[in-house]
Protein backbone atom coordinates (compact mmCIF):
# COMPACT_ATOMS: atom_id res chain seq x y z
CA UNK A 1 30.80 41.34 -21.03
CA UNK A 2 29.12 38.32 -20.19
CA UNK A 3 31.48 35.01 -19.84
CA UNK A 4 31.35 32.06 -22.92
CA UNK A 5 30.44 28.97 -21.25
CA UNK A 6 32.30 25.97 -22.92
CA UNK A 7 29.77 23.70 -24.11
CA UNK A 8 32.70 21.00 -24.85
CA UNK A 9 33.42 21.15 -20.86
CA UNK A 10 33.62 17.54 -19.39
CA UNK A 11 30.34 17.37 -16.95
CA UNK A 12 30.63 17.43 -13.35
CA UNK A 13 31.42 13.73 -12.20
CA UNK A 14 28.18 12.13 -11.14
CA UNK A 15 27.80 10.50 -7.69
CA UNK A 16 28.16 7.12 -7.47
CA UNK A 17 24.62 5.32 -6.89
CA UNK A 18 24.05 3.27 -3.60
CA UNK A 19 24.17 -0.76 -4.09
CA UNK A 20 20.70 -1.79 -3.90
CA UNK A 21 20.25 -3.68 0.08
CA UNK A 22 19.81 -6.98 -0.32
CA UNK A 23 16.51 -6.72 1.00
CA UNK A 24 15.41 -4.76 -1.76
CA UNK A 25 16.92 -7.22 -4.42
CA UNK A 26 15.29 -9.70 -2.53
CA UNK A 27 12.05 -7.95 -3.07
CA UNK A 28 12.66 -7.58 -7.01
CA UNK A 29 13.12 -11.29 -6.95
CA UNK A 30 9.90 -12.16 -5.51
CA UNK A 31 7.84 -9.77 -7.10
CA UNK A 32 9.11 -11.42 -10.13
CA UNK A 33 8.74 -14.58 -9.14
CA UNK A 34 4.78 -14.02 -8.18
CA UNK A 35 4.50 -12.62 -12.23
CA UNK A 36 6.67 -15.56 -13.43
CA UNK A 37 4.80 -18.82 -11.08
CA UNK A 38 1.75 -17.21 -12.33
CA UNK A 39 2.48 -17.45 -16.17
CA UNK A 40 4.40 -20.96 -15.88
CA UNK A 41 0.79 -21.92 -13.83
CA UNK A 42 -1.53 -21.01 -16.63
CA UNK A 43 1.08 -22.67 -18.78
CA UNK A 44 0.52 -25.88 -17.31
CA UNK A 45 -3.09 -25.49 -17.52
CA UNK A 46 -3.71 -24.60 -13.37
CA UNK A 47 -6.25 -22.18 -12.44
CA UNK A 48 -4.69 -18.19 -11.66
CA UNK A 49 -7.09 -15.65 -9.32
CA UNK A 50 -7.07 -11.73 -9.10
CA UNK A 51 -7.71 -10.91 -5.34
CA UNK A 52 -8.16 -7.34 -4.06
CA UNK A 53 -5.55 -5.84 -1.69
CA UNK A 54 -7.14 -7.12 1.93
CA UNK A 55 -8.70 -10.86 1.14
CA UNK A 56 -7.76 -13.49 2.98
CA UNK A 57 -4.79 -14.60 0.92
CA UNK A 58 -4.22 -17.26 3.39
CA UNK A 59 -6.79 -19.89 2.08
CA UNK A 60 -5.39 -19.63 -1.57
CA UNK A 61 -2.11 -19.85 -0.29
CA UNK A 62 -3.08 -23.38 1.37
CA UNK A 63 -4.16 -24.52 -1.21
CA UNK A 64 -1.05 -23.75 -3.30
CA UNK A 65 -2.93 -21.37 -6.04
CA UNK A 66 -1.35 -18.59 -8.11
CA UNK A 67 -3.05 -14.95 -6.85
CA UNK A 68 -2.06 -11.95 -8.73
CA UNK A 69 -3.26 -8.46 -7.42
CA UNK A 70 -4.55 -5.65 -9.38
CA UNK A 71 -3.94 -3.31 -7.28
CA UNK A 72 -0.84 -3.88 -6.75
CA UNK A 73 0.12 -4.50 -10.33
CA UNK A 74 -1.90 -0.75 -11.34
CA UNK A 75 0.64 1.09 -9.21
CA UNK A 76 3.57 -0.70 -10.83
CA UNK A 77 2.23 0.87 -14.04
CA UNK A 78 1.62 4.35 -12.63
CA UNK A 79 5.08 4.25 -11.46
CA UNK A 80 6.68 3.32 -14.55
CA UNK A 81 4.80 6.44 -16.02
CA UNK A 82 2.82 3.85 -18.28
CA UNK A 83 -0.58 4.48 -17.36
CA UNK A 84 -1.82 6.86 -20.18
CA UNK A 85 -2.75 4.26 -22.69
CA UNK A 86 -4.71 2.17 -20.22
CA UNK A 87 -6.71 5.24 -18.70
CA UNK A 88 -7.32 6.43 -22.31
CA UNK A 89 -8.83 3.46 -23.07
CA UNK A 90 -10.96 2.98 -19.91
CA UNK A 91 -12.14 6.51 -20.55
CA UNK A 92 -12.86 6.46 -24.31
CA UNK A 93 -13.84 2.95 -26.18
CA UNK A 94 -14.52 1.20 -22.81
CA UNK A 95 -16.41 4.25 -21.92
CA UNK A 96 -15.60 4.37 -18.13
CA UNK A 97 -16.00 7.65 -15.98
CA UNK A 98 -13.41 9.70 -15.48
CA UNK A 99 -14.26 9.64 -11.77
CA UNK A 100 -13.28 5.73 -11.61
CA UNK A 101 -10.56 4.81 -9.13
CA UNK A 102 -7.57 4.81 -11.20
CA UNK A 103 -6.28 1.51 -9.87
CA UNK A 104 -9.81 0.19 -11.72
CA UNK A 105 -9.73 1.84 -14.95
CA UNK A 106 -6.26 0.81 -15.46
CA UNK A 107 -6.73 -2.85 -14.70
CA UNK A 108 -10.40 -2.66 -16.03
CA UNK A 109 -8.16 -1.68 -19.65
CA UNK A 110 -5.47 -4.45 -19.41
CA UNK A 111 -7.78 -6.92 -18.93
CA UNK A 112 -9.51 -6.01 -22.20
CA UNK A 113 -6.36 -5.23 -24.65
CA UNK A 114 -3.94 -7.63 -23.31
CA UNK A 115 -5.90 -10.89 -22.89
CA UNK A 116 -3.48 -13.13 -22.78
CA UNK A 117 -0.45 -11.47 -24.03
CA UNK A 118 0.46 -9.55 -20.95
CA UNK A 119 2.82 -10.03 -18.05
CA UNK A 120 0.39 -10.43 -16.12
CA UNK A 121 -1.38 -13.99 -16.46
CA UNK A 122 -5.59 -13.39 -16.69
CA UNK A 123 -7.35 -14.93 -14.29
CA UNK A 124 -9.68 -17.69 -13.77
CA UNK A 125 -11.13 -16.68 -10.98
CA UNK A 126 -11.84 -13.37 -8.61
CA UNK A 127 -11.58 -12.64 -5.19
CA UNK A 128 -13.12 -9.51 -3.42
CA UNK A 129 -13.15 -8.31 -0.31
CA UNK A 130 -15.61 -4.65 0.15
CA UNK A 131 -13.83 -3.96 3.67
CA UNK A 132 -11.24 -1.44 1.28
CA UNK A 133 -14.14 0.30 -0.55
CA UNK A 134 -17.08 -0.41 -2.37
CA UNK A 135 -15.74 0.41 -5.82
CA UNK A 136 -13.95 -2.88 -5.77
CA UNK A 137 -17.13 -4.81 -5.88
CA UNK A 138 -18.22 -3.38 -9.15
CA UNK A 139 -15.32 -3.44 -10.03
CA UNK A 140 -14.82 -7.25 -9.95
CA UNK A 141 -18.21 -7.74 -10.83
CA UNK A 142 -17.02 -6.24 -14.43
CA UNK A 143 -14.35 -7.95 -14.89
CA UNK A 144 -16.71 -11.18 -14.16
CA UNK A 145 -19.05 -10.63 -16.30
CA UNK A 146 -16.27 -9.82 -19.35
CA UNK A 147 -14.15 -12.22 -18.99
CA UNK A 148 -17.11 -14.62 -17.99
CA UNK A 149 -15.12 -16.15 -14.70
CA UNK A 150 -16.77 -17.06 -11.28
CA UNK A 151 -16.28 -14.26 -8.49
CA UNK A 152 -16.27 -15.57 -4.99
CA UNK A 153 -17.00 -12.57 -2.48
CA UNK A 154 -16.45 -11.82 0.96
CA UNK A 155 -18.98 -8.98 2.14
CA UNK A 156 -17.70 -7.41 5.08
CA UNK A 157 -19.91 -4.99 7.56
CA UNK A 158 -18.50 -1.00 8.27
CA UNK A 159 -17.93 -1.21 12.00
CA UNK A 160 -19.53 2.11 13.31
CA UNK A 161 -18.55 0.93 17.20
CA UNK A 162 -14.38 0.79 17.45
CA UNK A 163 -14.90 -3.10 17.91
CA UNK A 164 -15.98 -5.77 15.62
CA UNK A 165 -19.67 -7.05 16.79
CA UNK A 166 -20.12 -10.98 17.47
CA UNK A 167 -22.77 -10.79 15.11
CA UNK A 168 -20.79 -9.55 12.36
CA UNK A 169 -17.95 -11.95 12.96
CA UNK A 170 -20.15 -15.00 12.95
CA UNK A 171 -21.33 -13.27 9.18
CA UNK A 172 -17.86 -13.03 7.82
CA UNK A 173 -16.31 -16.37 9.16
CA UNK A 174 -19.71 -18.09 7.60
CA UNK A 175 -18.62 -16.90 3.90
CA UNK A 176 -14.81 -17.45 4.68
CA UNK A 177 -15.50 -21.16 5.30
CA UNK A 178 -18.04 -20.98 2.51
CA UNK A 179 -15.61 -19.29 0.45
CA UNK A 180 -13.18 -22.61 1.38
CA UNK A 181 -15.81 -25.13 -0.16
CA UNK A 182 -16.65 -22.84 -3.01
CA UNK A 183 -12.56 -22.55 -3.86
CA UNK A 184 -11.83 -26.44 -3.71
CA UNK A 185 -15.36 -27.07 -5.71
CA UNK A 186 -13.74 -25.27 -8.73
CA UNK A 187 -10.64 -25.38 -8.50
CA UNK A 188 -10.38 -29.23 -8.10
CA UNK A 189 -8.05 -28.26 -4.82
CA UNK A 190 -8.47 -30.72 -1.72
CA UNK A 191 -8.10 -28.71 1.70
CA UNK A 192 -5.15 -29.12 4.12
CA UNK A 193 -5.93 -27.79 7.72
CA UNK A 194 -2.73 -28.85 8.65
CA UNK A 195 -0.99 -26.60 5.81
CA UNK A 196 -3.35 -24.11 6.79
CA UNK A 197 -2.59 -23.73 10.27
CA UNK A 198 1.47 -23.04 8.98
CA UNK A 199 0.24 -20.31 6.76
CA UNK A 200 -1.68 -18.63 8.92
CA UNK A 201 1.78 -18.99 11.21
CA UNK A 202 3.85 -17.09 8.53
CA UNK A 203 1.42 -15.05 7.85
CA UNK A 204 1.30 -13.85 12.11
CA UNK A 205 4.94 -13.64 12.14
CA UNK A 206 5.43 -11.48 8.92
CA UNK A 207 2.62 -9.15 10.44
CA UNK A 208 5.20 -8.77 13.62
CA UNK A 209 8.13 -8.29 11.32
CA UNK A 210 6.06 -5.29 9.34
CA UNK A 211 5.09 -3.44 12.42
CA UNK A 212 8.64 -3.93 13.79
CA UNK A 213 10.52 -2.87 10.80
CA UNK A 214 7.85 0.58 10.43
CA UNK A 215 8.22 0.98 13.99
CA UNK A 216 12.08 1.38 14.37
CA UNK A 217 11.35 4.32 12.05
CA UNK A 218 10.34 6.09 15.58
CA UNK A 219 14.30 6.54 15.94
CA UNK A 220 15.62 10.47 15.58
CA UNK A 221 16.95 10.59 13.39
CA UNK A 222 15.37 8.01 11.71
CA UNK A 223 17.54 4.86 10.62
CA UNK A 224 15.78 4.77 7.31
CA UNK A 225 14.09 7.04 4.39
CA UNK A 226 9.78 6.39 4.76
CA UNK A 227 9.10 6.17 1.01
CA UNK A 228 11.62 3.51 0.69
CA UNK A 229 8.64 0.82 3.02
CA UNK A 230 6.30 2.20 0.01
CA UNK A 231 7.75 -0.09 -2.04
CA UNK A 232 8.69 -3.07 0.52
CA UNK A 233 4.38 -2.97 1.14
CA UNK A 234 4.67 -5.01 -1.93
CA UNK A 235 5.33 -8.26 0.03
CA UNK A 236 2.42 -8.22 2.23
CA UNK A 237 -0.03 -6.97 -0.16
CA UNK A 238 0.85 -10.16 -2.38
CA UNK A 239 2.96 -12.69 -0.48
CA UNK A 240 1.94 -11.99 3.30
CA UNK A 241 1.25 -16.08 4.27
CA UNK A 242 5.14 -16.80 2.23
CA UNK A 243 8.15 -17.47 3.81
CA UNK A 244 9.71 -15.41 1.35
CA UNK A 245 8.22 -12.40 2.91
CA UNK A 246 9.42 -13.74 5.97
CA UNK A 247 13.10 -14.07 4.72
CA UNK A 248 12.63 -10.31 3.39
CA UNK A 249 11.31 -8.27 6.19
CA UNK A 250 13.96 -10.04 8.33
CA UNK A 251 16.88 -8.90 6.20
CA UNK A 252 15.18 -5.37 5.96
CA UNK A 253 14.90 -5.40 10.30
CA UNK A 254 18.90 -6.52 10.06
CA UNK A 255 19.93 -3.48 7.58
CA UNK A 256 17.80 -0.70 9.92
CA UNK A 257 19.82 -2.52 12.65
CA UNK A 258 23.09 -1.58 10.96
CA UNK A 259 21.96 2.25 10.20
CA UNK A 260 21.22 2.37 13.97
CA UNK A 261 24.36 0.64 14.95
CA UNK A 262 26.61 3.28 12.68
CA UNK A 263 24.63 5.98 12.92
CA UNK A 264 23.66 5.87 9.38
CA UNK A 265 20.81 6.17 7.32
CA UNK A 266 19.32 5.56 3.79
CA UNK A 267 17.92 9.16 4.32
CA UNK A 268 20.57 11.25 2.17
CA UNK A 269 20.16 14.53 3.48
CA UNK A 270 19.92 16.03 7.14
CA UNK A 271 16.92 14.95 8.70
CA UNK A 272 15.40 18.24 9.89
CA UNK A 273 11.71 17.45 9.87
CA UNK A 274 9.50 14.59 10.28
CA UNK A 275 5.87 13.49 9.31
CA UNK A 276 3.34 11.56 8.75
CA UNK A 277 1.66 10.56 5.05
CA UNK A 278 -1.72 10.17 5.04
CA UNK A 279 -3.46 8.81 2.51
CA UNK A 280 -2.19 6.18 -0.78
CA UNK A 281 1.47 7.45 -2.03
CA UNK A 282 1.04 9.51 -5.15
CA UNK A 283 2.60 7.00 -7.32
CA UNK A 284 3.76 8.52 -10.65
CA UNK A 285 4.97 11.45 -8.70
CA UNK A 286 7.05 9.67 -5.67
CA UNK A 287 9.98 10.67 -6.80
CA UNK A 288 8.69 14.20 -6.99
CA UNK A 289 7.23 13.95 -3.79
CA UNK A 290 10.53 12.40 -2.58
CA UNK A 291 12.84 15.74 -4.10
CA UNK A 292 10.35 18.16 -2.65
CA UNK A 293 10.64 16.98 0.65
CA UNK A 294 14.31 16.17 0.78
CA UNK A 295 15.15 20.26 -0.46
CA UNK A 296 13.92 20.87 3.76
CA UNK A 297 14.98 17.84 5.02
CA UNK A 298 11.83 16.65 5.52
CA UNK A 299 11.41 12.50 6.00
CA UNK A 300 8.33 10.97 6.11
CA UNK A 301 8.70 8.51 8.79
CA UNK A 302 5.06 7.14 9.31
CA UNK A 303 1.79 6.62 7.24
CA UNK A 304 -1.63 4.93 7.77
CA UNK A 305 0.12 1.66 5.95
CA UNK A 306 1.66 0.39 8.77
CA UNK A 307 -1.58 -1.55 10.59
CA UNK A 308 -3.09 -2.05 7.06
CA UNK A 309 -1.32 -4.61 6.25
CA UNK A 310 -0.33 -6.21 10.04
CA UNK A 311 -4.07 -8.31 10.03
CA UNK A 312 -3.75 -9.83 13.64
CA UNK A 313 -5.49 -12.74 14.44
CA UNK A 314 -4.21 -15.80 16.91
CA UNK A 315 -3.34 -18.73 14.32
CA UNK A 316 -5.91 -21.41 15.19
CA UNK A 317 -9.01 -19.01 15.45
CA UNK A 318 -11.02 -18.60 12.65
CA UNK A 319 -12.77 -16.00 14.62
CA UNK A 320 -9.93 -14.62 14.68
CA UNK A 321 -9.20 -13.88 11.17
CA UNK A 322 -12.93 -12.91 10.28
CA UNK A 323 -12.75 -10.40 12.61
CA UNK A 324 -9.33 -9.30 11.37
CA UNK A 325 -10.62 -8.60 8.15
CA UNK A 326 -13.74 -7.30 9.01
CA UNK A 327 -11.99 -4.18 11.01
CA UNK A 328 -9.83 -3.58 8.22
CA UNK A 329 -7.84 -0.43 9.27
CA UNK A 330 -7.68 1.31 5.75
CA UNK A 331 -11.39 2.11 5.68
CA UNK A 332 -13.78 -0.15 7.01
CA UNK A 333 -13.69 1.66 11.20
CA UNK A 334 -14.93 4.43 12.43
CA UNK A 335 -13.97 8.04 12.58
CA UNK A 336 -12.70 7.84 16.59
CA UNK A 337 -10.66 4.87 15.46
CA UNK A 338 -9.18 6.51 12.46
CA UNK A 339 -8.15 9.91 14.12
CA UNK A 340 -6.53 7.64 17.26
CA UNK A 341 -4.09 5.53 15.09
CA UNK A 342 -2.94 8.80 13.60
CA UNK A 343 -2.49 11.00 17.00
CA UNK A 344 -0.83 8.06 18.96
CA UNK A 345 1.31 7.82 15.61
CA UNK A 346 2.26 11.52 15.43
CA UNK A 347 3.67 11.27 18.89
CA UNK A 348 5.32 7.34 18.77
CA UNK A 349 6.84 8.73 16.10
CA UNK A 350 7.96 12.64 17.31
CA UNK A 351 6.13 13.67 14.13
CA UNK A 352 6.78 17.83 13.60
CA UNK A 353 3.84 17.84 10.33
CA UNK A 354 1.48 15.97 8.94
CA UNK A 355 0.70 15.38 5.33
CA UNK A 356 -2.57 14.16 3.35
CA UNK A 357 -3.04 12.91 0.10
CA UNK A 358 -6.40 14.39 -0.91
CA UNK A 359 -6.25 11.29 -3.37
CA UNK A 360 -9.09 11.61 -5.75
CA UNK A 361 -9.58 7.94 -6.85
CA UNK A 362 -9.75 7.04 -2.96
CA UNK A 363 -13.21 9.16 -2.50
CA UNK A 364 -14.02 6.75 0.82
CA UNK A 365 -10.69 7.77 2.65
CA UNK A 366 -10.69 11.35 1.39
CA UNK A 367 -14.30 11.97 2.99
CA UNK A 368 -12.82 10.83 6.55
CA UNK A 369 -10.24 13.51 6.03
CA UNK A 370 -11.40 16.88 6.33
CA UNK A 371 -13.05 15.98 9.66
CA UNK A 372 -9.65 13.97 10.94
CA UNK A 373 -7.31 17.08 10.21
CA UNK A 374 -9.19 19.20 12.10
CA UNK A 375 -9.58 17.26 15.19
CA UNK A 376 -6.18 15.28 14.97
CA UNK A 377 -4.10 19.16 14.85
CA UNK A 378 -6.67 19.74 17.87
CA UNK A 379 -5.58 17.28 19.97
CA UNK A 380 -1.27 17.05 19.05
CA UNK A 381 -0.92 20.51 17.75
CA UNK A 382 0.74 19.12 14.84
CA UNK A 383 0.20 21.39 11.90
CA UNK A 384 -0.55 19.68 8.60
CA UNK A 385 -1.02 20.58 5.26
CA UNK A 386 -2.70 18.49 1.87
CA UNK A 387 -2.36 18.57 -1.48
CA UNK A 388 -4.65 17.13 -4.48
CA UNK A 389 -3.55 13.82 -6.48
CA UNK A 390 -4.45 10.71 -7.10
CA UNK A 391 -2.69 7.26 -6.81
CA UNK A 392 -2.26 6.17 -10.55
CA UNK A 393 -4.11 8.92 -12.65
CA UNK A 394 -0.80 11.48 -13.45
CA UNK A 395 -3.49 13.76 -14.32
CA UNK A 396 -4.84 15.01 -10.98
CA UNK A 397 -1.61 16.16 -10.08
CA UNK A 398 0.37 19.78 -10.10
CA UNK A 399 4.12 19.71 -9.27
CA UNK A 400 3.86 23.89 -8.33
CA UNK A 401 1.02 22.90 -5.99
CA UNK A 402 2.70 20.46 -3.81
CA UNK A 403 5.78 22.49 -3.38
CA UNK A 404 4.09 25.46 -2.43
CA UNK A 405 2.13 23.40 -0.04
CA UNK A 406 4.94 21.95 1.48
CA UNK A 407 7.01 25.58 1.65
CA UNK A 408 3.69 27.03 3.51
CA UNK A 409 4.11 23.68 5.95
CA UNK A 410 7.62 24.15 6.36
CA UNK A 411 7.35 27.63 7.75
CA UNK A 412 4.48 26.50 10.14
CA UNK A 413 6.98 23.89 11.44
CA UNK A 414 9.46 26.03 11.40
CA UNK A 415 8.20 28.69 13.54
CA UNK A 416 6.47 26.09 15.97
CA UNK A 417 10.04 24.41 16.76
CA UNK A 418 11.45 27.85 17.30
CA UNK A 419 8.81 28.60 19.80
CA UNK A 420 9.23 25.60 21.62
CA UNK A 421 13.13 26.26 22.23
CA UNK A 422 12.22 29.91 22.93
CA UNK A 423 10.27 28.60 25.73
């Protein structure tokens, strides 16, 4: 006879959640303070921009405008598993394809049902930079000609040598201090090239503090879960040229000092494998992503975020910074570049797998793939496996797949570390 189960049983006691690090809070804070400065901005009657992910921020930032990111903000929404409305939209009344980067038809949405009811302030001018993809051009361009706003662009050239041409850095630093004039013509701004010279400053040092805080990740066991600098990206997507940002990624170095100091970690489980994400994080399934990999102890400990948003350029060169942004890591080098950052990654960073987002809304980074898994594997040995997804669109996503996946990579890795200590 089976045994009654007492469904008036007090529950198992739950385990007590881990205080937020104050780096994190101090995250929260200025993510909510970009929203906020924004709003009070338009309040007042000041212009607001929309800027894609890798523009240089650092000229707006001189000259003391608001810049929201759309981008940024999209992902906040997938995240918060309150995409579906906007994508329906996009895809139905707006009459969008389906095959639309999701970060697009979910901004493309909000900017035509909220108007100026959202938390996010509309803009009065756009910024776009093509060295991410080309979809952001149109993109912009859209949201130009519907909300009728001026959209200043910076065309950048895809750099087929692993080295920025002369040629196409004299091109990109003749629009940036176009771009300059253009900005202070409209916006009524008057330039400072003293105040410009101390953003560009921050803006270095927060690039050292990013590749510094990723890089202590190289530790074994690592001081620190990998999704948890998904979310830190935050500040140098949208503040990199504030102090703020500064402030934060200094904190965040101190706490990974502590785990390393005590042995500690805010990895909760055993760390028996590590690798590398390639590709955007899958963002209304992280935390799925997150469960799967912690049931084998599995941390991801690098990704291909690290030198996307660590632009280096010396502070008083101009040339400098065009060329920066012109070899923009994400997508705008070559194939030898690309598969070099990840197999000097895999072994900084004593990688046993790799992992890659085939990220449907990211068609440009998912081409590069197929060709970079086969030759990376060929020259660490570092087995990999992929799964299908997409960066906002829930949709493009099966829970069953990625765990088998991720079993079938786990016995790969498993079987490779035994033969190594068998000799």
């Amino acid at each position: 006879m089976s045994e009654t189960v007492n469904a008036t049983a007090p529950a198992a006691p739950a385990k007590p959640k881990r205080p937020k690090p104050k780096s994190m809070i101090m995250l929260g804070e200025q993510s909510a303070a970009l929203m906020e400065n924004a709003r009070l901005a338009k309040e007042r009657g000041e212009m607001v921009g929309w800027s894609t992910s890798i523009f240089p921020q650092e000229i707006a930032e001189s000259l003391g405008l608001n810049i929201l990111y759309p981008e940024n903000f999209s992902a906040g929404i997938a995240a918060r598993k309150q995409a579906d409305p906007y994508l329906q939209m996009c895809e139905g009344p707006l009459e969008y394809n389906n095959d639309l980067c999701s970060y697009a038809k979910i901004n493309l949405a909000y900017a035509e049902a909220m108007h100026e009811g959202g938390t996010m302030a509309m803009p009065d001018f756009l910024c776009v930079t093509n060295n991410i993809c080309n979809q952001v051009t149109k993109w912009f361009e859209n949201l130009s000609k519907t909300l009728n706003i001026p959209l200043f662009m910076i065309d950048t050239c895809y750099n087929y040598e692993d080295y920025v041409t002369e040629s196409r850095v004299k091109y990109v630093r003749g629009q940036i201090e176009k771009y300059i004039k253009d900005l202070c013509e409209y916006t009524g701004k008057t330039w400072d090239e003293k105040r410009f010279q101390e953003v560009m400053e921050i803006s270095a040092e927060n690039k050292d503090l990013w590749i510094e805080a990723n890089e202590m990740l190289a530790h074994k066991p690592s001081p620190m879960n990998g999704f948890d600098l998904f979310n830190y990206m935050s500040c140098m997507v949208c503040n990199r040229g504030k102090s703020s940002t500064t402030a934060i990624l200094k904190q965040l170095i101190s706490e990974i000092n502590e785990h390393l100091k005590n042995g500690t970690s805010t990895y909760p489980v055993e760390e028996k494998y590590r690798v590398f994400w390639d590709g955007i994080a899958c963002w209304p399934y992280l935390s799925h992503n997150l469960r799967t990999l912690k049931q084998y102890g599995i941390n991801m400990v690098a990704s291909g975020y690290v030198k996307a948003w660590a632009l280096d350029y010396e502070t008083n060169d101009l040339d400098g910074m065009a060329k920066a942004y012109s070899y923009c890591p994400a997508n705008n080098n070559n194939m030898s570049t690309f598969i070099q950052r990840r197999a000097e990654a895999l072994i900084q960073f004593q990688c046993d797998g790799m992992i890659y987002h085939v990220n449907r809304s990211c068609k440009v980074m998912d081409c590069q793939q197929i060709e970079a898994q086969r030759q990376i594997e060929a020259i660490t040995g570092v087995p990999y496996t992929t799964f299908d997804g997409d960066q906002s669109d829930y949709r493009n996503y099966s829970e069953a797949q990625f765990e088998t996946r991720i079993q079938g990579l786990v016995e790969v890795m498993k079987a490779r570390k035994e033969a190594k200590e068998n000799g």
